[in-house]
C-alpha atoms as a PDB file:
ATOM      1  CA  UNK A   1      15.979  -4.145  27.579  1.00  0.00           C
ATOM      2  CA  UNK A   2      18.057  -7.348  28.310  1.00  0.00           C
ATOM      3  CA  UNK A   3      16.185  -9.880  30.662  1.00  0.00           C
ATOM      4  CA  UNK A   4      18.623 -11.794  32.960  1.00  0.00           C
ATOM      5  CA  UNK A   5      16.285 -14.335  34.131  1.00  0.00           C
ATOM      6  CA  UNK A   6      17.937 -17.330  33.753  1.00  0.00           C
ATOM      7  CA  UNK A   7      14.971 -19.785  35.160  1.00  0.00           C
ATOM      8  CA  UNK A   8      12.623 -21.973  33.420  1.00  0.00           C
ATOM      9  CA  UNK A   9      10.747 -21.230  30.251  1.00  0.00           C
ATOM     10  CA  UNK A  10       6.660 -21.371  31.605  1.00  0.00           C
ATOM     11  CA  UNK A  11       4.652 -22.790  28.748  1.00  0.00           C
ATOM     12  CA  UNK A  12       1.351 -21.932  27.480  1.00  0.00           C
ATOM     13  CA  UNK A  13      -0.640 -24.280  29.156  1.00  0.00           C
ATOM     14  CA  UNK A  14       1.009 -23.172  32.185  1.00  0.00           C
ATOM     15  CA  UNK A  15       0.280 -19.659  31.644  1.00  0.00           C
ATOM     16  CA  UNK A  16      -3.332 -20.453  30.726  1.00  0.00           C
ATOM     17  CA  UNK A  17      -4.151 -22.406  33.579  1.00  0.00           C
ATOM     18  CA  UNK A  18      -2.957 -19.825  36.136  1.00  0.00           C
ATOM     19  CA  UNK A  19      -4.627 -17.130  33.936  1.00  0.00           C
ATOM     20  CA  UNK A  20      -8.028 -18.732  34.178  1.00  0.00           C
ATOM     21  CA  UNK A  21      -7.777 -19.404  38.227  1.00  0.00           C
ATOM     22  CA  UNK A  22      -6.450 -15.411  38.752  1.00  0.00           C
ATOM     23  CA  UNK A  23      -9.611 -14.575  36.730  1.00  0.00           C
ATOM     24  CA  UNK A  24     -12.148 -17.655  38.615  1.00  0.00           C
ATOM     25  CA  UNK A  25     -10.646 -17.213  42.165  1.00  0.00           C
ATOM     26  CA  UNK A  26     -11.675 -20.933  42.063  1.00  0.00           C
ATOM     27  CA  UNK A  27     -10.028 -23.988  40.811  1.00  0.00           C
ATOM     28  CA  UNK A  28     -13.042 -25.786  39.689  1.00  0.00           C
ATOM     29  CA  UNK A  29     -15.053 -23.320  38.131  1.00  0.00           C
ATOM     30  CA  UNK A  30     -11.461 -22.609  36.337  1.00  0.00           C
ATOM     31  CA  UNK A  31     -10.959 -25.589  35.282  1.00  0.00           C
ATOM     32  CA  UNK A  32     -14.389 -25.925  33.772  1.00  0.00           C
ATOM     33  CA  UNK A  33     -13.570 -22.695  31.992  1.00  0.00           C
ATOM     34  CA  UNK A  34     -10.579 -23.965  30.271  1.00  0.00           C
ATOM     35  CA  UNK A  35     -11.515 -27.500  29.436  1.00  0.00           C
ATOM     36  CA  UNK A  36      -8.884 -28.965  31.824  1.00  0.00           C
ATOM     37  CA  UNK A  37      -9.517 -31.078  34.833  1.00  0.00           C
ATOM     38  CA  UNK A  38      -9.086 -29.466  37.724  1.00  0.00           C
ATOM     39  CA  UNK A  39      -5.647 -31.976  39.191  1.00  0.00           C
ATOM     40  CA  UNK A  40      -4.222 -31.211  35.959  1.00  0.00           C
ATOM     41  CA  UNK A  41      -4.839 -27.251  36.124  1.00  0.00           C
ATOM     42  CA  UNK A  42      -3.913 -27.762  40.098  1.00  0.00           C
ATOM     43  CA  UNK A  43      -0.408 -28.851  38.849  1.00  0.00           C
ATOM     44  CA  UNK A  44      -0.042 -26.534  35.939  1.00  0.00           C
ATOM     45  CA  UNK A  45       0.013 -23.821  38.567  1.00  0.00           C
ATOM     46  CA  UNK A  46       2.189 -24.805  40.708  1.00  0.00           C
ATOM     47  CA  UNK A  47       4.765 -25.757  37.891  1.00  0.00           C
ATOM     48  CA  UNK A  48       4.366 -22.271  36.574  1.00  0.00           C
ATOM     49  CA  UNK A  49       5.324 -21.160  40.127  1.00  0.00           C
ATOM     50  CA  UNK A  50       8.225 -23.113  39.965  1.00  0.00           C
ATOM     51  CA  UNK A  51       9.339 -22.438  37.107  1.00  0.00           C
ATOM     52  CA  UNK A  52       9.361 -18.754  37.622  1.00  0.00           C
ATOM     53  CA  UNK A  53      10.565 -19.235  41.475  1.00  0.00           C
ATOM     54  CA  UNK A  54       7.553 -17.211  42.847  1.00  0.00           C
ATOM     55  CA  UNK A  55       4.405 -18.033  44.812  1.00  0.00           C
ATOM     56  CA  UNK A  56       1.283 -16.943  42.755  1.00  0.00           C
ATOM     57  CA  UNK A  57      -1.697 -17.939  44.869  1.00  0.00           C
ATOM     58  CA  UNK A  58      -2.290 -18.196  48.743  1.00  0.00           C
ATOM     59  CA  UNK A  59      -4.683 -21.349  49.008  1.00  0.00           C
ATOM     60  CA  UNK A  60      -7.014 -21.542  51.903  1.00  0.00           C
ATOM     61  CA  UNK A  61      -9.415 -24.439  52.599  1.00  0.00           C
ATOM     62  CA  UNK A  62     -12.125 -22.006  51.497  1.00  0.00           C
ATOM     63  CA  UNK A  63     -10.970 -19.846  48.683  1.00  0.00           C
ATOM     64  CA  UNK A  64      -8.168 -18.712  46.659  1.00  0.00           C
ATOM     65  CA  UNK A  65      -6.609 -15.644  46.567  1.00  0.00           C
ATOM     66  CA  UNK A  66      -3.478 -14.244  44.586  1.00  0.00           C
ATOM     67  CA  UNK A  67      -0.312 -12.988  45.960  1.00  0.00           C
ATOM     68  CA  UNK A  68       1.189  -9.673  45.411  1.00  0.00           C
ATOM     69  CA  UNK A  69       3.230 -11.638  42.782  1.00  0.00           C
ATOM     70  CA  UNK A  70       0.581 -13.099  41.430  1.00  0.00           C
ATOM     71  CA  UNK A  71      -1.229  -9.864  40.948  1.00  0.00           C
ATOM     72  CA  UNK A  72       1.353  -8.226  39.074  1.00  0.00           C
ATOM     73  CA  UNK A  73       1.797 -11.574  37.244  1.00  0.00           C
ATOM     74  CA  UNK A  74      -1.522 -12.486  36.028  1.00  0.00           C
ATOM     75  CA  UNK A  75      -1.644  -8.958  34.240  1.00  0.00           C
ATOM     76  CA  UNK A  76       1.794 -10.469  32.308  1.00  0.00           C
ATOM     77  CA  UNK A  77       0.414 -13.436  31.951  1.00  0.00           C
ATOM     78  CA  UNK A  78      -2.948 -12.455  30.324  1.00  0.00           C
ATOM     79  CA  UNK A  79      -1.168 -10.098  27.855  1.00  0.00           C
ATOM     80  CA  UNK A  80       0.982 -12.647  26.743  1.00  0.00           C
ATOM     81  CA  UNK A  81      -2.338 -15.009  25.972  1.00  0.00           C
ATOM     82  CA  UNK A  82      -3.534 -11.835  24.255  1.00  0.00           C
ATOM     83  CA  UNK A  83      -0.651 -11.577  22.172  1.00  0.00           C
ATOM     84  CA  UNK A  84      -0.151 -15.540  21.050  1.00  0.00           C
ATOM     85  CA  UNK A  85      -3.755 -15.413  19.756  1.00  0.00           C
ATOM     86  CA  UNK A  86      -3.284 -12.188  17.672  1.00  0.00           C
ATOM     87  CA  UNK A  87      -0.433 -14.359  16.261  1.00  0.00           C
ATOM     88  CA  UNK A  88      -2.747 -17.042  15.374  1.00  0.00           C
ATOM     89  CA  UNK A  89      -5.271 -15.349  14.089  1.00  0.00           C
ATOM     90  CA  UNK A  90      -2.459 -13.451  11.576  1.00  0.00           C
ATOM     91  CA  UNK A  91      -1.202 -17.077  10.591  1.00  0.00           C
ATOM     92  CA  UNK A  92      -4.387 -18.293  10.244  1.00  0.00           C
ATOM     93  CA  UNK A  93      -5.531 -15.153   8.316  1.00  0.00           C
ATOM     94  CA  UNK A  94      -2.350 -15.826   5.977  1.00  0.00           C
ATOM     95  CA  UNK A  95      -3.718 -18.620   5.090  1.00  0.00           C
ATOM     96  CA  UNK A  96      -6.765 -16.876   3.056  1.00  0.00           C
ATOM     97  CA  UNK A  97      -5.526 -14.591   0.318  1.00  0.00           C
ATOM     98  CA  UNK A  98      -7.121 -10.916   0.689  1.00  0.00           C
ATOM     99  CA  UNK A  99      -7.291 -10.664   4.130  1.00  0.00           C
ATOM    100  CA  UNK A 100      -5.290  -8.480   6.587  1.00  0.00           C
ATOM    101  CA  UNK A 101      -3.380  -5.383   6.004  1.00  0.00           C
ATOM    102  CA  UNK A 102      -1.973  -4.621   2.272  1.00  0.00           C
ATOM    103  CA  UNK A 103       0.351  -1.664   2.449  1.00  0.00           C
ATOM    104  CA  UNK A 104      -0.020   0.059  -1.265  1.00  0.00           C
ATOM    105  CA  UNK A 105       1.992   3.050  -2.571  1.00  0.00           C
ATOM    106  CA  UNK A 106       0.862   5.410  -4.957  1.00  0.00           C
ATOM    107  CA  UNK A 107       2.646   7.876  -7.385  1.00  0.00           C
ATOM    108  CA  UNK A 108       1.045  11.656  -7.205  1.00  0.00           C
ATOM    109  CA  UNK A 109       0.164  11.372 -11.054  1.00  0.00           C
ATOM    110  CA  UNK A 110      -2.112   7.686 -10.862  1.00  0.00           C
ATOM    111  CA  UNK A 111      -3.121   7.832  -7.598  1.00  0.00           C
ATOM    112  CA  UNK A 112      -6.515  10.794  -7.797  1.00  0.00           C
ATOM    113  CA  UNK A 113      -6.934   8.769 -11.762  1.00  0.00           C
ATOM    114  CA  UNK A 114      -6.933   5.309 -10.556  1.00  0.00           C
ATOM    115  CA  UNK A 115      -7.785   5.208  -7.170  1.00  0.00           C
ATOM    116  CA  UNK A 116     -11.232   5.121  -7.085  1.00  0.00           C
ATOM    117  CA  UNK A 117     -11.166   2.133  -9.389  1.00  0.00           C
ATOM    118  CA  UNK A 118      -8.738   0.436  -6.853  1.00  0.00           C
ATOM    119  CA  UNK A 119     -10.758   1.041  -3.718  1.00  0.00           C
ATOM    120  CA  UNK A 120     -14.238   0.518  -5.548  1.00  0.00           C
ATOM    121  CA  UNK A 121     -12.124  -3.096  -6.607  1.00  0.00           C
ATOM    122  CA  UNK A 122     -11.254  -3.654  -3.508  1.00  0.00           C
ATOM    123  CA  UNK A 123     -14.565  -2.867  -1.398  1.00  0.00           C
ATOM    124  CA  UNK A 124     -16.706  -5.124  -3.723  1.00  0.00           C
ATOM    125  CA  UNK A 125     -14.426  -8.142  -4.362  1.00  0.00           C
ATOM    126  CA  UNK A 126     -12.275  -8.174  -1.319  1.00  0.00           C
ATOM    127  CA  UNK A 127     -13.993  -7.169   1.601  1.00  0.00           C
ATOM    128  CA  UNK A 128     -11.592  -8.618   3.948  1.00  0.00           C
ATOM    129  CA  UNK A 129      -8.800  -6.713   2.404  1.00  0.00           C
ATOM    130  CA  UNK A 130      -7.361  -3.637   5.202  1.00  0.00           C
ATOM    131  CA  UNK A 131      -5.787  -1.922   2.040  1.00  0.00           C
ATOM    132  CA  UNK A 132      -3.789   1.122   3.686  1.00  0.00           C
ATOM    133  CA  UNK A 133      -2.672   3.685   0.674  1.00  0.00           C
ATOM    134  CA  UNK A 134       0.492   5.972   0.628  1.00  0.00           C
ATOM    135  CA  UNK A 135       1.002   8.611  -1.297  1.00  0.00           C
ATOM    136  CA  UNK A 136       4.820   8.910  -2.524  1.00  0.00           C
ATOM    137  CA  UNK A 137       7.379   9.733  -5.212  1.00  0.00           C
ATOM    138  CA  UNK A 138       8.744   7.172  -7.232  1.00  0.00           C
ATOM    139  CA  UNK A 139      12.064   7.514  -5.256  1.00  0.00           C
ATOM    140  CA  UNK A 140      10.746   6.975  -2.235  1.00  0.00           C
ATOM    141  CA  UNK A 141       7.829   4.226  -2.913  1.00  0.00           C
ATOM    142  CA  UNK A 142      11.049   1.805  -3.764  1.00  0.00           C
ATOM    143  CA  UNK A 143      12.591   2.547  -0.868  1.00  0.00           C
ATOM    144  CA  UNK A 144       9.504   1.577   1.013  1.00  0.00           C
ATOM    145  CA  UNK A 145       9.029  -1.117  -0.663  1.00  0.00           C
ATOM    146  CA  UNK A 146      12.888  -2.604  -0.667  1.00  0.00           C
ATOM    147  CA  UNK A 147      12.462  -2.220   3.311  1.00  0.00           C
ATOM    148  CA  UNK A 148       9.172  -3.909   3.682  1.00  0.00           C
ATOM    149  CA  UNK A 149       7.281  -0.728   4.667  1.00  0.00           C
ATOM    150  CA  UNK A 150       5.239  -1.370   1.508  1.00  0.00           C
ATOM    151  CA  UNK A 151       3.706  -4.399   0.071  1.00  0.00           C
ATOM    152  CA  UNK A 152       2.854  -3.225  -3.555  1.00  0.00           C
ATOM    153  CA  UNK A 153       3.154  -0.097  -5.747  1.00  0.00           C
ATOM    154  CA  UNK A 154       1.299   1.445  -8.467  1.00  0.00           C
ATOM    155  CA  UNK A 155       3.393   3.549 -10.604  1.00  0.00           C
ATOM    156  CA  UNK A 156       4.975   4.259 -13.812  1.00  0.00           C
ATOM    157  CA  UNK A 157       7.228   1.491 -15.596  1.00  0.00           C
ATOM    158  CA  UNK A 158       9.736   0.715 -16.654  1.00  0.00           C
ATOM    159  CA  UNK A 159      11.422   1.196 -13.366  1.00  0.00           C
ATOM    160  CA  UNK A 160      15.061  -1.011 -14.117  1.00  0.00           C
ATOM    161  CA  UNK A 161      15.202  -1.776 -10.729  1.00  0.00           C
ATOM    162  CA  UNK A 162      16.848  -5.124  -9.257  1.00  0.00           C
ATOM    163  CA  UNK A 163      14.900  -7.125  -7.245  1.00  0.00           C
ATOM    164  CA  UNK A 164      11.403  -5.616  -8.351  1.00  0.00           C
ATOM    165  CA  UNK A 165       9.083  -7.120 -10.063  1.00  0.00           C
ATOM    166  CA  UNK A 166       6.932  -5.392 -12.426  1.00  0.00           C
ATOM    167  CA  UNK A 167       3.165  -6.384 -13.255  1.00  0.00           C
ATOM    168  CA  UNK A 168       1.661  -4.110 -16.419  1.00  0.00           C
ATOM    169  CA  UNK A 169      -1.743  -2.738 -16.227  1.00  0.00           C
ATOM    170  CA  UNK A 170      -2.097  -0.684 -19.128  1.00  0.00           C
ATOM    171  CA  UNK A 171      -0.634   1.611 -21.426  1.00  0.00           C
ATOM    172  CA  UNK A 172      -2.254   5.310 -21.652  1.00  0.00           C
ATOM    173  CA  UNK A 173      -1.542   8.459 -24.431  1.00  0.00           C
ATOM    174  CA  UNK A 174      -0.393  11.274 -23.778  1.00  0.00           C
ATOM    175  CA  UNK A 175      -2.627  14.668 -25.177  1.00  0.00           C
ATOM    176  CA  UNK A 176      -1.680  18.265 -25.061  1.00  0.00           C
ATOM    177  CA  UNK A 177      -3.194  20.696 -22.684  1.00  0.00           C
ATOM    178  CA  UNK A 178      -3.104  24.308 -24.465  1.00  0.00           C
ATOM    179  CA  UNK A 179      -4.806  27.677 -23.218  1.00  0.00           C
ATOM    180  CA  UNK A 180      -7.938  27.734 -25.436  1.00  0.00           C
ATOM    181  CA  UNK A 181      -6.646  30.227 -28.130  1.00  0.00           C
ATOM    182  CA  UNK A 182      -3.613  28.423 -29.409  1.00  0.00           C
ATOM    183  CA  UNK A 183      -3.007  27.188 -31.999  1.00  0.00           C
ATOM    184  CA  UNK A 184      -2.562  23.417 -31.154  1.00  0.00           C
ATOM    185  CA  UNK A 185      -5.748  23.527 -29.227  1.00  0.00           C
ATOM    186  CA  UNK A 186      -8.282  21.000 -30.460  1.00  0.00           C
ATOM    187  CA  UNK A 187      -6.641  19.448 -33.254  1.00  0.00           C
ATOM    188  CA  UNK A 188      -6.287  15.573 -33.371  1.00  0.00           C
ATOM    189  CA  UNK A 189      -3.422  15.084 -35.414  1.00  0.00           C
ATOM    190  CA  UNK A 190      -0.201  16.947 -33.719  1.00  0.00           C
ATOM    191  CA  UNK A 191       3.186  15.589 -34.784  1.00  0.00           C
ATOM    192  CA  UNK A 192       5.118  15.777 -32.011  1.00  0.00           C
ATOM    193  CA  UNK A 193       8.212  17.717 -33.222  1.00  0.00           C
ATOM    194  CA  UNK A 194       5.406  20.317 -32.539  1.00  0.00           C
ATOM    195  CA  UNK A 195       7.284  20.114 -29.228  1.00  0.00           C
ATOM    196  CA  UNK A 196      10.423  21.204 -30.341  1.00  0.00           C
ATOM    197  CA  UNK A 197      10.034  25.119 -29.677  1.00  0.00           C
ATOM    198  CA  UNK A 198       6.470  25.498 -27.387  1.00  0.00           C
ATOM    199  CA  UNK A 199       7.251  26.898 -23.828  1.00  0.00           C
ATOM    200  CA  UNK A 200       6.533  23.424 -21.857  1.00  0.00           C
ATOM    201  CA  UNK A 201       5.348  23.333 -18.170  1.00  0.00           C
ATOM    202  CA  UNK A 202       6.176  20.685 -16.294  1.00  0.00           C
ATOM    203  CA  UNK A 203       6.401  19.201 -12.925  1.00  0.00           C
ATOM    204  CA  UNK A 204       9.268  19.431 -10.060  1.00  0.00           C
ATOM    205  CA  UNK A 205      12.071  17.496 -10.183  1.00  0.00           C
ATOM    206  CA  UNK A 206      11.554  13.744  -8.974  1.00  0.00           C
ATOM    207  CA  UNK A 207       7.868  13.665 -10.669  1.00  0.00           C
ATOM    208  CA  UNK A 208       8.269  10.499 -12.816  1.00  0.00           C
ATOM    209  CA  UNK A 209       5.964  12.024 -14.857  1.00  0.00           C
ATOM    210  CA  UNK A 210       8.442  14.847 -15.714  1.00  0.00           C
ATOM    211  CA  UNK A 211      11.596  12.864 -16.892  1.00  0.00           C
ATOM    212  CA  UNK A 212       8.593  10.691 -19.183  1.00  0.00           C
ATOM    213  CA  UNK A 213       7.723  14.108 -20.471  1.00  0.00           C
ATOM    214  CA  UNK A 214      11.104  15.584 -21.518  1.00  0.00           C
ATOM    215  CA  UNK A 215      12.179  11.779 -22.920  1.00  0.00           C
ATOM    216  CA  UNK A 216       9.008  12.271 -25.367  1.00  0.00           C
ATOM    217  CA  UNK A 217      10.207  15.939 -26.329  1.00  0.00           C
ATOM    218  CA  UNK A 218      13.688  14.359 -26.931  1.00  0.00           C
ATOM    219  CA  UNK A 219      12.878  11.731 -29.020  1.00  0.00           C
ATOM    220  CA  UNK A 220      10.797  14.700 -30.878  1.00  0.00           C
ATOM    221  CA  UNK A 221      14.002  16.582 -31.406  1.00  0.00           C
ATOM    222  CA  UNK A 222      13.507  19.439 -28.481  1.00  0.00           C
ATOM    223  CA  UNK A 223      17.352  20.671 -27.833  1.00  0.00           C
ATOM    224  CA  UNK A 224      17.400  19.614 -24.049  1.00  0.00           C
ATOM    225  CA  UNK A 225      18.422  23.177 -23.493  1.00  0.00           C
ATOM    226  CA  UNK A 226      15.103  24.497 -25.096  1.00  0.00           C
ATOM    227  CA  UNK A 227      12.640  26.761 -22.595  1.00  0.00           C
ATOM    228  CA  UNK A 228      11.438  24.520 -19.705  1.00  0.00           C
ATOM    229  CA  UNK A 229       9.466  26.355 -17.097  1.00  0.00           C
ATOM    230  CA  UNK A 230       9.021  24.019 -14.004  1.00  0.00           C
ATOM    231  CA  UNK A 231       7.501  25.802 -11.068  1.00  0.00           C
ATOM    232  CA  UNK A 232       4.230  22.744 -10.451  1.00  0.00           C
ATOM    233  CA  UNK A 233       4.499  20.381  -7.441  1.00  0.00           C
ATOM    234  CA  UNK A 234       1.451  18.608  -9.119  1.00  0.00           C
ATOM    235  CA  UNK A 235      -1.100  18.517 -12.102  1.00  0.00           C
ATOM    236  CA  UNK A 236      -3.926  20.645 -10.711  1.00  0.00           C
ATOM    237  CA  UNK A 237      -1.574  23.382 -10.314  1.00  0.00           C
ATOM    238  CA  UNK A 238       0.082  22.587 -13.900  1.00  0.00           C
ATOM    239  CA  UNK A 239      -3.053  22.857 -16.133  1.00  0.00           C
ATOM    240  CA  UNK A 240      -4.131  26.197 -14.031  1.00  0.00           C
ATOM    241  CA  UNK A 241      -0.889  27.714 -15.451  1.00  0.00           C
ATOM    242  CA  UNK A 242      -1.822  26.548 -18.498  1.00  0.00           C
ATOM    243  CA  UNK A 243      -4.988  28.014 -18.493  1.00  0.00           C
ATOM    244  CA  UNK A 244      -3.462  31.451 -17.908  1.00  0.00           C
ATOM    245  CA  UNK A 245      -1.387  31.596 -21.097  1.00  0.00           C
ATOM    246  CA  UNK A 246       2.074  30.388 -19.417  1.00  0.00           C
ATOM    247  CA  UNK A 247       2.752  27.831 -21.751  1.00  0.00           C
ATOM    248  CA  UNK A 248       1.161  24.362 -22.511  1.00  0.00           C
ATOM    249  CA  UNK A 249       1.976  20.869 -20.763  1.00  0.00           C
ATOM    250  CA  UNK A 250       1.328  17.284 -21.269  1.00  0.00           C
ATOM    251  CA  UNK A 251      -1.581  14.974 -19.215  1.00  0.00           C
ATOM    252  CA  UNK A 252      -1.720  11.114 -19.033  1.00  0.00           C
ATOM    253  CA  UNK A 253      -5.529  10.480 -20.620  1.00  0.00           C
ATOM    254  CA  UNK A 254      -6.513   9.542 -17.266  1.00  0.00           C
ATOM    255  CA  UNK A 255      -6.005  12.585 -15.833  1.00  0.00           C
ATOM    256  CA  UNK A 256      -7.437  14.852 -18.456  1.00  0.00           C
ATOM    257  CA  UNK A 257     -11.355  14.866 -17.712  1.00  0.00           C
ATOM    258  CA  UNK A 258     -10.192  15.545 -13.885  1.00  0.00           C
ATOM    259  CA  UNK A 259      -7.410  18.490 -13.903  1.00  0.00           C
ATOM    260  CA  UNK A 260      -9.344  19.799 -17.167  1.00  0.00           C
ATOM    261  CA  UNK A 261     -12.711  19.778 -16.045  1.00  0.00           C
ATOM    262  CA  UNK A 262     -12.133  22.969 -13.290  1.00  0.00           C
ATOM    263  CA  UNK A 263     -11.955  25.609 -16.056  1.00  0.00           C
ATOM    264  CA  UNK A 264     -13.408  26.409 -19.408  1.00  0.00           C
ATOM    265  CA  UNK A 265      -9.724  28.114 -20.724  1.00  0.00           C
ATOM    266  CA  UNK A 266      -8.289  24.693 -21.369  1.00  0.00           C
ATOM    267  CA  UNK A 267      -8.458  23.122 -24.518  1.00  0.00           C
ATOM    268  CA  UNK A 268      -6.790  19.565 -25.548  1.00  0.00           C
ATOM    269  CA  UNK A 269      -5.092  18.623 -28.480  1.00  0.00           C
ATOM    270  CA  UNK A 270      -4.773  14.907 -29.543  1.00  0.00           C
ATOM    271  CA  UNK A 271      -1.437  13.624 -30.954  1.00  0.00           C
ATOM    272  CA  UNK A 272      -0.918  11.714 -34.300  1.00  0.00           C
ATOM    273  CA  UNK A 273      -0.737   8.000 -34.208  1.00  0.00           C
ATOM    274  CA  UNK A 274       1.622   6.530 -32.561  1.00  0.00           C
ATOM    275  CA  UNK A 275       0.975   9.329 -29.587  1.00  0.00           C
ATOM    276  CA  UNK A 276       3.383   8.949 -26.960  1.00  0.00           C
ATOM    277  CA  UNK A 277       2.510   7.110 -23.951  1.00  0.00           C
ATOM    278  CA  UNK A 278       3.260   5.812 -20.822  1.00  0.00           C
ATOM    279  CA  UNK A 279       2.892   1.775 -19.533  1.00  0.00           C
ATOM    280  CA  UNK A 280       1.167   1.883 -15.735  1.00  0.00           C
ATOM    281  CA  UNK A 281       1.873  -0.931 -13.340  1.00  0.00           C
ATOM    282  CA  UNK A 282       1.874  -3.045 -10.020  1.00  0.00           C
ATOM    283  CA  UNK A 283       5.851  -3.409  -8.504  1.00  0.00           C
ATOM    284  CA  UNK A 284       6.212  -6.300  -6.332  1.00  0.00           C
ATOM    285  CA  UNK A 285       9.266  -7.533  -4.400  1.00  0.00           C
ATOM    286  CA  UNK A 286      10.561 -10.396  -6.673  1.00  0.00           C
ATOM    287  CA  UNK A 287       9.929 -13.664  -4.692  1.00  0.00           C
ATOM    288  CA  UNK A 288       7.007 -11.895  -2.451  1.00  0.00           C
ATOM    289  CA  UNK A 289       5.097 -14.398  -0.267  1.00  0.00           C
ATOM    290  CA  UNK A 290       1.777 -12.691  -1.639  1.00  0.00           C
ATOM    291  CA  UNK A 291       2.763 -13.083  -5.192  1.00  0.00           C
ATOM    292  CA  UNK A 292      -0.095 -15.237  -6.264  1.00  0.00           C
ATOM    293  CA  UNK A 293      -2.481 -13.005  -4.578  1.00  0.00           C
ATOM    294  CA  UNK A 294      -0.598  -9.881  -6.356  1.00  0.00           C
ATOM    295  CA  UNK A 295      -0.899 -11.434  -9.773  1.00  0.00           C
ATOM    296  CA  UNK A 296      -4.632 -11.914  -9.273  1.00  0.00           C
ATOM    297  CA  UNK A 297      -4.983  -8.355  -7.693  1.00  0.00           C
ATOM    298  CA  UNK A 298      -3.717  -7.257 -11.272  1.00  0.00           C
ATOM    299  CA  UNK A 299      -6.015  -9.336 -13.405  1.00  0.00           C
ATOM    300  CA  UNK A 300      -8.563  -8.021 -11.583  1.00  0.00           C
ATOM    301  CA  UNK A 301      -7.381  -4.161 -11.961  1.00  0.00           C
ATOM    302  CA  UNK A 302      -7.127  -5.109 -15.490  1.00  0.00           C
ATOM    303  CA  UNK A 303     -10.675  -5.992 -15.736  1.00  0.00           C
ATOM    304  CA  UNK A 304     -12.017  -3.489 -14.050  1.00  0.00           C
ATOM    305  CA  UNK A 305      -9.685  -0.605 -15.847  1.00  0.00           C
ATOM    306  CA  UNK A 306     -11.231  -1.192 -19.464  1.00  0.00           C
ATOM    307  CA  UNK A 307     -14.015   1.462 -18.623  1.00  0.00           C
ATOM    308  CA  UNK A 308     -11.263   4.195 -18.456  1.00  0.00           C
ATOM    309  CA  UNK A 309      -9.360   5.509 -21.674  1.00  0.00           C
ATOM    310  CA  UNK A 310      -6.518   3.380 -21.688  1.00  0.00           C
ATOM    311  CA  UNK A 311      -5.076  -0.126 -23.662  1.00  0.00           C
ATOM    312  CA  UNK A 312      -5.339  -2.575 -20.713  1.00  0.00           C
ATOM    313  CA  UNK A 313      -2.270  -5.031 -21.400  1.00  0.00           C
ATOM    314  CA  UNK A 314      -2.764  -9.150 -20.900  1.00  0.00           C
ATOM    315  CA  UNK A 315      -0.042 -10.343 -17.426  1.00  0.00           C
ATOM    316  CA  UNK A 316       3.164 -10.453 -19.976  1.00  0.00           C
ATOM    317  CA  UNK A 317       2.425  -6.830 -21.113  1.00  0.00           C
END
């Protein structure tokens, strides 16, 4: 909607005067309320009405009483008081890092893993913090976060994207998740051109997880034509096809006492040094105006992420 009113531009003071009489219904005890004398609030008023060409107030020798204007007005006037303080309150709370809203996105295979380190991080050390958590696809999270919906991501790297920086948390191993007769179950030293012929699950297209996955059974020497059943939207539902004999599939370390602990038909089997892995970490809009407060954020998660069974990394990686 495209005002047309073409008059003069109230200010504040103007606004706040007239706010605090339509609330008093008395110039004095207004004044008092606003810290202003009362000649000065007296004029503020009627340069508001000027200004906006409309009489707010019908002044009697006894009282004061608004006009049908003014009515309608004050309501404007009191919402647009309402709304200037919000907007100092956000600058002022821009000032302190950790406070306000922090929009983070989360890929499907870190987020049940890591999360309750995050938010136990987050409740303890930044109270102030309004972290707000979605739940996305790789795809998808960058998108968000190239259009401002989100502030920060947790994901897989390397990511090769423009304009995105990338903060490294840690480095995890992958193991191998096998029904608990095969023959791979248990051991501790699987090469992995082991992967060359087993019948692999893995999950839907657009999983990062997945494309990690079939690059490890590449560099093994699996023919990318080689048996790849794909029929998981997530993990949980992965390692239960596992555990009914349809094949065997590969877990981030993170995940494994989680998706493994719902059944006793699992069994996992430890790769030989150096076991494939993938680097986790925070994605940031290169240049963000929070980007000291990010790069603490991640020495923090760093910290706090040496209890789990991963190789925290220092800031460089």
């Amino acid at each position: 909607m495209v005002s047309i009113y073409k008059g003069k531009q109230p200010s504040l003071a103007q606004l706040r005067a007239f706010a605090a009489v339509a609330e008093h219904l008395h110039f004095r005890d207004a004044a008092a309320a606003i810290g202003m004398s009362q000649p000065a609030l007296s004029g503020a008023v009627s340069a508001l009405e000027e200004a906006l060409g409309v009489q707010l107030l019908e002044r009697t020798t006894r009282k004061v009483l608004l006009s049908p204007a003014g009515e309608r007005l004050a309501v404007r006037a009191r919402a647009v008081l309402d709304a200037v303080g919000k907007l100092m309150e956000e600058a002022e709370a821009a000032h302190a890092p950790f406070t306000g809203v922090l929009r983070l996105g989360v890929i499907p295979t870190v987020a049940p893993y890591l999360l309750p380190t995050v938010l136990r991080l987050v409740h303890e050390r930044y109270p102030a913090l309004d972290l707000q958590v979605h739940e996305e696809q790789t795809s998808s999270l960058l998108e968000g976060l190239a259009a401002g919906r989100l502030d920060l991501l947790l994901l897989a790297v390397p990511l090769g994207v423009p304009g995105v920086t990338e903060l490294p948390l840690f480095d995890e191993d992958f193991v191998l998740v096998t029904p608990e007769d095969h023959w791979l179950g248990g051991r501790t030293d699987i090469p992995r051109d082991a992967l060359r012929e087993l019948r692999l699950l893995l999950l839907d297209e657009g999983h990062c997880l997945r494309d990690q996955a079939l690059d490890i059974c590449r560099e093994a020497g699996r023919e990318d034509g080689a048996a790849v059943t794909t029929t998981a939207a997530g993990l949980s539902t992965l390692v239960q096809l596992v555990a009914g004999g349809l094949g065997v599939t590969l877990l981030p370390r993170t995940a494994v006492t989680v998706e493994t602990g719902r059944t006793d038909h699992l069994v996992t089997g430890w790769f030989a040094d150096p076991a494939p892995s993938r680097r986790v970490a925070l994605a940031m809009r290169t240049g963000a105006a929070r980007q000291a407060e990010f790069e603490e954020l991640a020495d923090a998660l760093r910290e706090a992420m040496r209890a789990l069974p991963v190789r925290v990394l220092g800031a460089e990686g």
